[in-house]
Protein backbone atom coordinates (compact mmCIF):
# COMPACT_ATOMS: atom_id res chain seq x y z
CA UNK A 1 0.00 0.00 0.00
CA UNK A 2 1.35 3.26 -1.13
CA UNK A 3 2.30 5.43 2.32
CA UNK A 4 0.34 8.28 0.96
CA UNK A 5 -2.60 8.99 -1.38
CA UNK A 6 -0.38 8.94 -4.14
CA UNK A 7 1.48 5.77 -5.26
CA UNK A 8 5.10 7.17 -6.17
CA UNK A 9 6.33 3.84 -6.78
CA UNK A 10 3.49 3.76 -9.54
CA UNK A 11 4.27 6.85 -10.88
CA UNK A 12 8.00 6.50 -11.47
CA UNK A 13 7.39 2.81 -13.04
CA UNK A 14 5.14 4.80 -15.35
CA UNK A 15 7.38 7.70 -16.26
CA UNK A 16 9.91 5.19 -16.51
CA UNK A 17 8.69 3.09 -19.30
CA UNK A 18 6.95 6.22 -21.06
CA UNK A 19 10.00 8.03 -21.47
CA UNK A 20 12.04 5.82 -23.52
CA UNK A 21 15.61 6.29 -24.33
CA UNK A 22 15.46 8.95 -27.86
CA UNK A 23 18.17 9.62 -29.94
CA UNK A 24 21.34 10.69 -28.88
CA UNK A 25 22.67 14.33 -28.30
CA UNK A 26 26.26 14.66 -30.38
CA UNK A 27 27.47 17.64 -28.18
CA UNK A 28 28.77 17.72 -24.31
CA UNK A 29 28.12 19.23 -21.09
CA UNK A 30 30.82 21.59 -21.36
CA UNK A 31 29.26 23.36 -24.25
CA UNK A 32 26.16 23.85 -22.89
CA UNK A 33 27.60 25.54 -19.94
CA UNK A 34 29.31 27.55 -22.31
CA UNK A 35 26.60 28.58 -24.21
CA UNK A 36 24.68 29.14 -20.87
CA UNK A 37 27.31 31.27 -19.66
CA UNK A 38 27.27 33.48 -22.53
CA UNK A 39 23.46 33.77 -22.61
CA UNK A 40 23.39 35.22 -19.25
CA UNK A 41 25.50 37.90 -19.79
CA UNK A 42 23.59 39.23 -22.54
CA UNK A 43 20.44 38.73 -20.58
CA UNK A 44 21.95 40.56 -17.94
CA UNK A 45 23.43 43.46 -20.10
CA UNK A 46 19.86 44.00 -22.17
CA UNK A 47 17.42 43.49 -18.84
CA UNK A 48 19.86 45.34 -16.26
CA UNK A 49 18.91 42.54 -14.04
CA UNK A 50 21.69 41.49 -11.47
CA UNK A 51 21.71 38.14 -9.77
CA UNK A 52 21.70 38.01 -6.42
CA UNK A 53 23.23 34.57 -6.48
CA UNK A 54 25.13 32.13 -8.83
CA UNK A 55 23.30 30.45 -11.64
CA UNK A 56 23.34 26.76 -11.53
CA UNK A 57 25.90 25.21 -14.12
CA UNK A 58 23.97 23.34 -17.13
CA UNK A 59 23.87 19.93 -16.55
CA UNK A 60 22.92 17.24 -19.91
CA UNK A 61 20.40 14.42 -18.58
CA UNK A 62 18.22 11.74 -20.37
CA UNK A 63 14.44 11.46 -19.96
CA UNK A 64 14.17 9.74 -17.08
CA UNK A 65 16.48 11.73 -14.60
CA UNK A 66 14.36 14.28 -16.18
CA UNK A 67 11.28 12.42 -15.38
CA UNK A 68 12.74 11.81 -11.47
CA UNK A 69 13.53 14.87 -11.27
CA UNK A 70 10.15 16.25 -11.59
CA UNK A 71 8.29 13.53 -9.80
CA UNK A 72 10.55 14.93 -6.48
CA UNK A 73 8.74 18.35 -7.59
CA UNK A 74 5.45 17.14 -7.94
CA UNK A 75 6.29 14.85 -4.36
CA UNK A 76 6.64 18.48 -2.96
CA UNK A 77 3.46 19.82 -4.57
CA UNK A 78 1.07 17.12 -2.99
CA UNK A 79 2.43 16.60 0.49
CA UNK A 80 0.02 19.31 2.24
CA UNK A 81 -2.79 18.46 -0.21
CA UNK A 82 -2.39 14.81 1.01
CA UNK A 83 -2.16 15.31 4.47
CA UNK A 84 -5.39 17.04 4.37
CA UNK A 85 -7.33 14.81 1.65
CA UNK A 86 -6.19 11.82 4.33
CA UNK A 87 -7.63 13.41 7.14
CA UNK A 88 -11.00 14.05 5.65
CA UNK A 89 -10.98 10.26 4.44
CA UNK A 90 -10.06 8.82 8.00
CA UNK A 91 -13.43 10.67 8.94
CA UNK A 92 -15.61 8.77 6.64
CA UNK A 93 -16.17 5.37 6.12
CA UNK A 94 -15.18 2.19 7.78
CA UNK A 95 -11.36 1.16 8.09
CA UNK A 96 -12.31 -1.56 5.89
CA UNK A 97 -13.73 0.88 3.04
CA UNK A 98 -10.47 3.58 4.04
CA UNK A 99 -7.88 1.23 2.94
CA UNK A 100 -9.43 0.23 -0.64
CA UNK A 101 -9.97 4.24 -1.08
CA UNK A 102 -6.13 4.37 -0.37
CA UNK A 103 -5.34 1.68 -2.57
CA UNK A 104 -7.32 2.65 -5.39
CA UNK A 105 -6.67 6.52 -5.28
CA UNK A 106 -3.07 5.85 -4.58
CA UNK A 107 -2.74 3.63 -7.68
CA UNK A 108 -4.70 5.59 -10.09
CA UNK A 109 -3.40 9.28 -9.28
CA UNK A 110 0.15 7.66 -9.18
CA UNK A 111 -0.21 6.38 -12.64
CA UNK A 112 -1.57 9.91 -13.81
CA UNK A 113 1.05 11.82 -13.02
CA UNK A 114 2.93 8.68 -14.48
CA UNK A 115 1.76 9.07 -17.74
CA UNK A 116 1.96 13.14 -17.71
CA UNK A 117 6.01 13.24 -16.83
CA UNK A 118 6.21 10.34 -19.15
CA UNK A 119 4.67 12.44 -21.74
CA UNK A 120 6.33 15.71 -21.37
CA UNK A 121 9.93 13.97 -21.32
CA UNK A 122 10.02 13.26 -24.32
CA UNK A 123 9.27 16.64 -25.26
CA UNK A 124 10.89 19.18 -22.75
CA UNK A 125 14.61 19.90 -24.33
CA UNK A 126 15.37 22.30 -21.03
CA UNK A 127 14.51 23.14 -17.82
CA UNK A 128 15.26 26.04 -15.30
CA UNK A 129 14.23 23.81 -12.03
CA UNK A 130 13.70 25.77 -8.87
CA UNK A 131 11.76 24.67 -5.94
CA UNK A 132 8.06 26.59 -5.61
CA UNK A 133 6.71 24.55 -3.30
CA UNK A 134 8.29 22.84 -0.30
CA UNK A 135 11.88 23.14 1.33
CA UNK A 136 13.83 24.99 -0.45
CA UNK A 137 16.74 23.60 -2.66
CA UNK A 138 19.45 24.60 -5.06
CA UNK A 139 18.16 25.57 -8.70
CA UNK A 140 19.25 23.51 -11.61
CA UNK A 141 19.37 24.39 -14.99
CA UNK A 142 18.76 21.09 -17.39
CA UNK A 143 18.91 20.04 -20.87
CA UNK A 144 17.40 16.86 -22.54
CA UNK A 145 19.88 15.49 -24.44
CA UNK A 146 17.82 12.99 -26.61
CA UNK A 147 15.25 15.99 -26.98
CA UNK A 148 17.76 18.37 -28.35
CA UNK A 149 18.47 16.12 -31.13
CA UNK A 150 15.28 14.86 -31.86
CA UNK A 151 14.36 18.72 -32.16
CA UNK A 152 16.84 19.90 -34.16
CA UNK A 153 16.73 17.05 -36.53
CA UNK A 154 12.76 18.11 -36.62
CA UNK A 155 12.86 21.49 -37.24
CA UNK A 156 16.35 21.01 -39.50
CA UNK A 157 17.80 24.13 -38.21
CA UNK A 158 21.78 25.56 -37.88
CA UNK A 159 23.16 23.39 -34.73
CA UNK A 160 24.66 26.45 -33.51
CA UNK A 161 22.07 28.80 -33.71
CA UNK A 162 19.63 25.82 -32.35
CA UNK A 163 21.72 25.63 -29.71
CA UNK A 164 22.01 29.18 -28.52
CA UNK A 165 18.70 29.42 -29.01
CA UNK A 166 17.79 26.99 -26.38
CA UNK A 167 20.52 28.25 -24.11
CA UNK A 168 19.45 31.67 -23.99
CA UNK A 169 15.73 30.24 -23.58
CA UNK A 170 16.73 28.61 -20.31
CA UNK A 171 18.76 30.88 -18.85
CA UNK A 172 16.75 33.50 -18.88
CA UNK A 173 14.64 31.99 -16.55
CA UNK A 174 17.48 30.72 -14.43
CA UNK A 175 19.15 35.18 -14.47
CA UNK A 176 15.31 36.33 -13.70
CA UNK A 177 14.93 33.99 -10.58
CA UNK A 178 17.91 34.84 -9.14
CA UNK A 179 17.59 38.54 -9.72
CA UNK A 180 14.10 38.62 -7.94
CA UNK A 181 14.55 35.86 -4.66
CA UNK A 182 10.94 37.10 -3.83
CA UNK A 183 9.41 35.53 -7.05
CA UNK A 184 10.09 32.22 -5.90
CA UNK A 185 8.57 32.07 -2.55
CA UNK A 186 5.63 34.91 -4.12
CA UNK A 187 4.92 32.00 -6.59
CA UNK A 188 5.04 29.09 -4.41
CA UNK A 189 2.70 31.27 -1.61
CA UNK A 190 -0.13 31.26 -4.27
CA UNK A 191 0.23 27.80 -5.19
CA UNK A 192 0.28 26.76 -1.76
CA UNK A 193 -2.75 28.19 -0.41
CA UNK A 194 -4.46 27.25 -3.93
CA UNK A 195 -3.73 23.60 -3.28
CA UNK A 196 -4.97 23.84 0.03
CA UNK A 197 -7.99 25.62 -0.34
CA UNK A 198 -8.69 22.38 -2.80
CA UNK A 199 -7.86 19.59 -0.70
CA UNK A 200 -10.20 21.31 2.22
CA UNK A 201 -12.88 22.72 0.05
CA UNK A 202 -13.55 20.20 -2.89
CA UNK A 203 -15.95 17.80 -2.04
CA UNK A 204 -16.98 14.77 -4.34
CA UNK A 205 -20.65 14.89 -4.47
CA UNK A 206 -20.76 18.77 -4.96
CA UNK A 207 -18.42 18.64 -7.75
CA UNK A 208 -20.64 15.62 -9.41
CA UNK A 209 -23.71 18.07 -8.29
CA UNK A 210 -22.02 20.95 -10.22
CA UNK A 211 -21.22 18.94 -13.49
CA UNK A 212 -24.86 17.61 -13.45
CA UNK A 213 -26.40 21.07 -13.36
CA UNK A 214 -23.89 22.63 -15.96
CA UNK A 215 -25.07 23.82 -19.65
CA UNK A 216 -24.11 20.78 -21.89
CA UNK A 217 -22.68 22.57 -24.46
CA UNK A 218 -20.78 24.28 -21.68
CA UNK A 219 -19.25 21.06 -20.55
CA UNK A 220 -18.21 20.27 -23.74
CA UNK A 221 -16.84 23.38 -24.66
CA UNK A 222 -14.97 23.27 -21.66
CA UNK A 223 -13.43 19.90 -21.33
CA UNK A 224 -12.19 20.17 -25.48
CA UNK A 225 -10.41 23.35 -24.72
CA UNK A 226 -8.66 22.24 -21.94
CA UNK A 227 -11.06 24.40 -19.33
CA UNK A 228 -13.20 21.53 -17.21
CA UNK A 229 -11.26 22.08 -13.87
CA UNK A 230 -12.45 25.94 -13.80
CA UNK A 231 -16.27 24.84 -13.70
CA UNK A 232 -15.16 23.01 -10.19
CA UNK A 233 -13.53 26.12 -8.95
CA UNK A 234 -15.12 27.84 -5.69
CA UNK A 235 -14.73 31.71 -6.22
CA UNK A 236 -11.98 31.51 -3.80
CA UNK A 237 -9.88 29.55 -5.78
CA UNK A 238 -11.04 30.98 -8.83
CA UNK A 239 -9.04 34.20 -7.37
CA UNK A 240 -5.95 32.49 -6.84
CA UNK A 241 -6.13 30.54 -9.93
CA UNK A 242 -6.57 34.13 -11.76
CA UNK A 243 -3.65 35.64 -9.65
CA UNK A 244 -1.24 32.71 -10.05
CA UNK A 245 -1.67 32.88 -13.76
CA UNK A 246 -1.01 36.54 -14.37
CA UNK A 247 1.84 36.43 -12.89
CA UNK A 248 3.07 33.02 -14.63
CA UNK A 249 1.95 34.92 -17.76
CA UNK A 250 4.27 37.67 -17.26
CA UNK A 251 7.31 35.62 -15.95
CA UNK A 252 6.32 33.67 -19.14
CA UNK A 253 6.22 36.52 -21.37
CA UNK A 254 9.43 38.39 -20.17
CA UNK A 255 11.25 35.35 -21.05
CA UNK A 256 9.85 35.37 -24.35
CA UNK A 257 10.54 39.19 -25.05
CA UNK A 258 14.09 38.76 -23.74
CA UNK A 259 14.96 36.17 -26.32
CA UNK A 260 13.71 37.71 -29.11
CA UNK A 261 15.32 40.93 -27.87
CA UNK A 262 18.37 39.04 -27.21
CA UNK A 263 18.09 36.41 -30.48
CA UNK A 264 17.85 39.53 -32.78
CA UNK A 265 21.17 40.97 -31.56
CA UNK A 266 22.90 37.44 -31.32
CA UNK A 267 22.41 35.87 -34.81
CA UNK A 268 20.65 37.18 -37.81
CA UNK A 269 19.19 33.61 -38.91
CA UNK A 270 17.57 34.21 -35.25
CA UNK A 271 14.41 35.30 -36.82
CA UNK A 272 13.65 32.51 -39.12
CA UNK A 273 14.82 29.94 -36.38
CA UNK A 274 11.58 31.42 -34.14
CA UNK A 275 9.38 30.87 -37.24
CA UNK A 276 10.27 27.69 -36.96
CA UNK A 277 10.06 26.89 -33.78
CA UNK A 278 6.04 28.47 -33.42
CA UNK A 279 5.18 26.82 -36.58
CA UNK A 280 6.40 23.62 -34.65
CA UNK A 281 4.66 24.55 -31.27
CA UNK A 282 1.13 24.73 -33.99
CA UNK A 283 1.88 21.91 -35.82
CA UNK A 284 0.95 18.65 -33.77
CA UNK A 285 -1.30 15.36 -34.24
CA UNK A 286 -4.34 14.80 -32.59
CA UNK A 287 -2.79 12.61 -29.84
CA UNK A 288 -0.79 15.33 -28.99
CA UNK A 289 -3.48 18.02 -29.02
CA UNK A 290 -5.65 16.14 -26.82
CA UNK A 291 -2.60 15.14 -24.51
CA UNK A 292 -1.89 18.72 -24.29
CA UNK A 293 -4.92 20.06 -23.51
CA UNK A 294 -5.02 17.68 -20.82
CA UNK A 295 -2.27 18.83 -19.28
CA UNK A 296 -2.79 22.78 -20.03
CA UNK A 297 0.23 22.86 -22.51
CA UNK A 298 -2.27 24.92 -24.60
CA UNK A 299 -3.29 27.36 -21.47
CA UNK A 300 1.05 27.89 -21.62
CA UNK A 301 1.16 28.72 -25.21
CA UNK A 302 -1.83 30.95 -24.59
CA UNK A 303 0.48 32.53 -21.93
CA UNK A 304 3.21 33.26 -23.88
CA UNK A 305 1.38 34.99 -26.70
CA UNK A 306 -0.30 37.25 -24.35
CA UNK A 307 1.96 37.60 -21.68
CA UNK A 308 5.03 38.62 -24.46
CA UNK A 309 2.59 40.90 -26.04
CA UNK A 310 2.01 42.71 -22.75
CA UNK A 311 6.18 42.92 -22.14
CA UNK A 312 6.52 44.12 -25.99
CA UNK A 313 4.24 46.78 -25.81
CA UNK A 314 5.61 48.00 -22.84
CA UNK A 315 8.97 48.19 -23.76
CA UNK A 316 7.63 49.83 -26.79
CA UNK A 317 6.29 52.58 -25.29
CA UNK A 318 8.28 53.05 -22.70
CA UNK A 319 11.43 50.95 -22.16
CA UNK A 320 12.82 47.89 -20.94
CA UNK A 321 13.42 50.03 -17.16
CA UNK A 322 9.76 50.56 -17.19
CA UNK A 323 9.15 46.95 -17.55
CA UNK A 324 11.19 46.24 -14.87
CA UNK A 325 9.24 47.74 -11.96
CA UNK A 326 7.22 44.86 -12.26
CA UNK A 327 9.94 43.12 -10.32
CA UNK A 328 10.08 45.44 -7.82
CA UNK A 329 7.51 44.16 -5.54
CA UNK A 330 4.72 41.69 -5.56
CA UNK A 331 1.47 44.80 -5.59
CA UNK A 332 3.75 45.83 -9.16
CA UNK A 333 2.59 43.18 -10.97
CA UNK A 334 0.29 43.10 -13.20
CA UNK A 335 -3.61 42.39 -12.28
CA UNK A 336 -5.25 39.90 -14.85
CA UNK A 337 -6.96 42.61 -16.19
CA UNK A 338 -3.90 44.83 -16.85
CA UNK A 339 -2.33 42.53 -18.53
CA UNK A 340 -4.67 43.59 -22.06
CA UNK A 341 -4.02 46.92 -20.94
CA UNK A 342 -0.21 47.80 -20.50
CA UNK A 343 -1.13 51.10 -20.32
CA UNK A 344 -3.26 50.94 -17.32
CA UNK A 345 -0.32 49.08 -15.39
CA UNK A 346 1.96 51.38 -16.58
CA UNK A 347 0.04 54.67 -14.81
CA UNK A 348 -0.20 52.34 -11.46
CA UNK A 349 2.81 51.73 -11.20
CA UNK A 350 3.81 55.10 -11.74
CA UNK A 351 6.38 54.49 -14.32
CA UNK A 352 5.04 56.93 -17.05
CA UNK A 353 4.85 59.97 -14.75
CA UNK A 354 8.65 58.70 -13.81
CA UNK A 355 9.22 58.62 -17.33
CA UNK A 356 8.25 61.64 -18.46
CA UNK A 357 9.89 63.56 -15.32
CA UNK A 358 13.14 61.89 -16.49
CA UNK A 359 12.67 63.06 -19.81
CA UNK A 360 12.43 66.82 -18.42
CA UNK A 361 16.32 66.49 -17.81
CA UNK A 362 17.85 64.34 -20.76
């Protein structure tokens, strides 16, 4: 019997087999940190950012020590959320009844997440990996070897460029994080009380009440695009969910405005190497739609449209400092609201009347 609600043993035999071996990457370790090293100086010199602590060295791994890797993450993720799902269960029910529940939950929820990290390793070529939830542990910064070749074979791009490319993706993450130590633990606080608020508030029978009194059409709509879970929602949690993905949006999106920013200065073939790569995110079979709207892949795509157009438009208007104030505090960020109207964050936070005072003595 699993010693939570969630059969890890399950889940990692899953992953395991899912993931498969790939092809092989043809490069090293030592150019990746390289290439990692060089990204984050030109993130730093274009954002101004300054890390407040060393970036993690790049480190080449296959699927599966991807795979483990993020089952220790998602271990992290589900300890509160158990501990309060188990307490609610040893109220009801015999002892008899409790251990089948255990059994049954533990098995099936173990192969889910199975089957998800089993999925994505095949198709995540890197990772910046920092602890949101839980103790806190050093950040790594990882690339999928078998994934980096099977991409670049697929989109039959410059090795080179491919590879700077997905160096620079990376460690932007990996310079933001450690330029803003709040972001972590503001992150991780949202998730938290999210996953909590779930474990106490969600109850079976209302949620089966709920779907049964919900527009068809609705439900349909809904579960295609990737949406059912935000029917179940309580307003409560429909708050946090909102506020936990504006700002994943615009961590999102400031990644994806740095690279181009970055891409455009680094390599001229840059350009049609993006192209490529968005023409890849579109293209995919049906499996693979479906999969990913299971997961919310397409809710992260949808992120980094809008959350790069909000960063673009700012910088636009009013420059990459201006942007930057977002990271200044946690009440900077943007609202969900704001973030289809740059301008409106822009006069709360005060940076246009800055702006234009500045301007006054230039």
């Amino acid at each position: 019997m699993p010693d939570g609600l969630v059969d890890w043993g399950m889940a990692e035999r899953v992953a395991r087999v899912l993931s498969g071996t790939g092809p092989r990457w043809d490069g090293s370790e030592e150019e990746l940190r390289r290439e990692s090293d060089r990204a984050a100086a030109l993130v730093r010199r274009y954002t101004g950012l300054k890390p407040k602590s060393q970036l993690p060295p790049a480190e080449l791994v296959d699927r599966s020590e991807w795979a483990e890797v993020n089952l220790e993450t998602f271990r992290d993720l589900s300890v509160r959320v158990e501990d309060h799902l188990e307490e609610r269960m040893s109220k009801n029910g015999n002892s008899g009844s409790k251990g089948i529940q255990r059994t049954i939950v533990g098995a099936a929820t173990g192969a889910e997440i199975g089957l998800a990290l089993g999925y994505l390793s095949q198709r995540v070529i890197g990772q910046y990996d920092v602890a949101l939830i839980g103790p806190a542990r050093a950040p790594r910064l990882l690339f999928v070897g078998p994934n980096l070749s099977a991409a670049r074979a697929r989109l039959d791009v410059d090795r080179d460029l491919f590879l700077r490319w997905i160096a620079l993706h990376e460690t932007t993450h990996a310079v933001h994080f450690s330029s803003v130590p709040w972001l972590r633990e503001h992150i991780g606080g949202i998730a938290e009380e999210l996953f909590e608020k779930a474990a106490i508030e969600v109850k079976p029978g209302e949620l089966l009440g709920k779907l049964a009194r919900t527009n068809p059409r609705e439900l349909v709509r809904s579960a295609t695009n990737g949406e059912l879970a935000t029917l179940l929602w309580a307003e409560p949690q429909r708050r946090l969910v909102e506020k936990l993905t504006a700002t994943m949006t615009l961590v999102e999106g400031y990644a994806e405005h740095v690279m181009d920013a970055v891409g455009d200065q680094l390599d001229p073939g840059y350009t049609d190497l993006r192209r490529a790569l968005d023409r890849d995110r579109e293209r995919r079979g049906l499996l693979d739609s479906i999969v990913s709207k299971v997961l919310g892949l397409e809710m992260k795509l949808a992120q980094y449209r809008r959350g790069k157009a909000f960063c673009d438009e700012v910088v636009r208007a009013h420059g990459i400092r201006t942007l930057n104030r977002a990271w200044s505090e946690p009440d900077a960020l943007p609202r969900p609201e704001e973030l289809d109207s740059p301008a409106e964050w822009v006069d709360r936070v005060g940076a246009a009347r800055e702006h234009r005072f500045l301007s006054l003595f230039r």
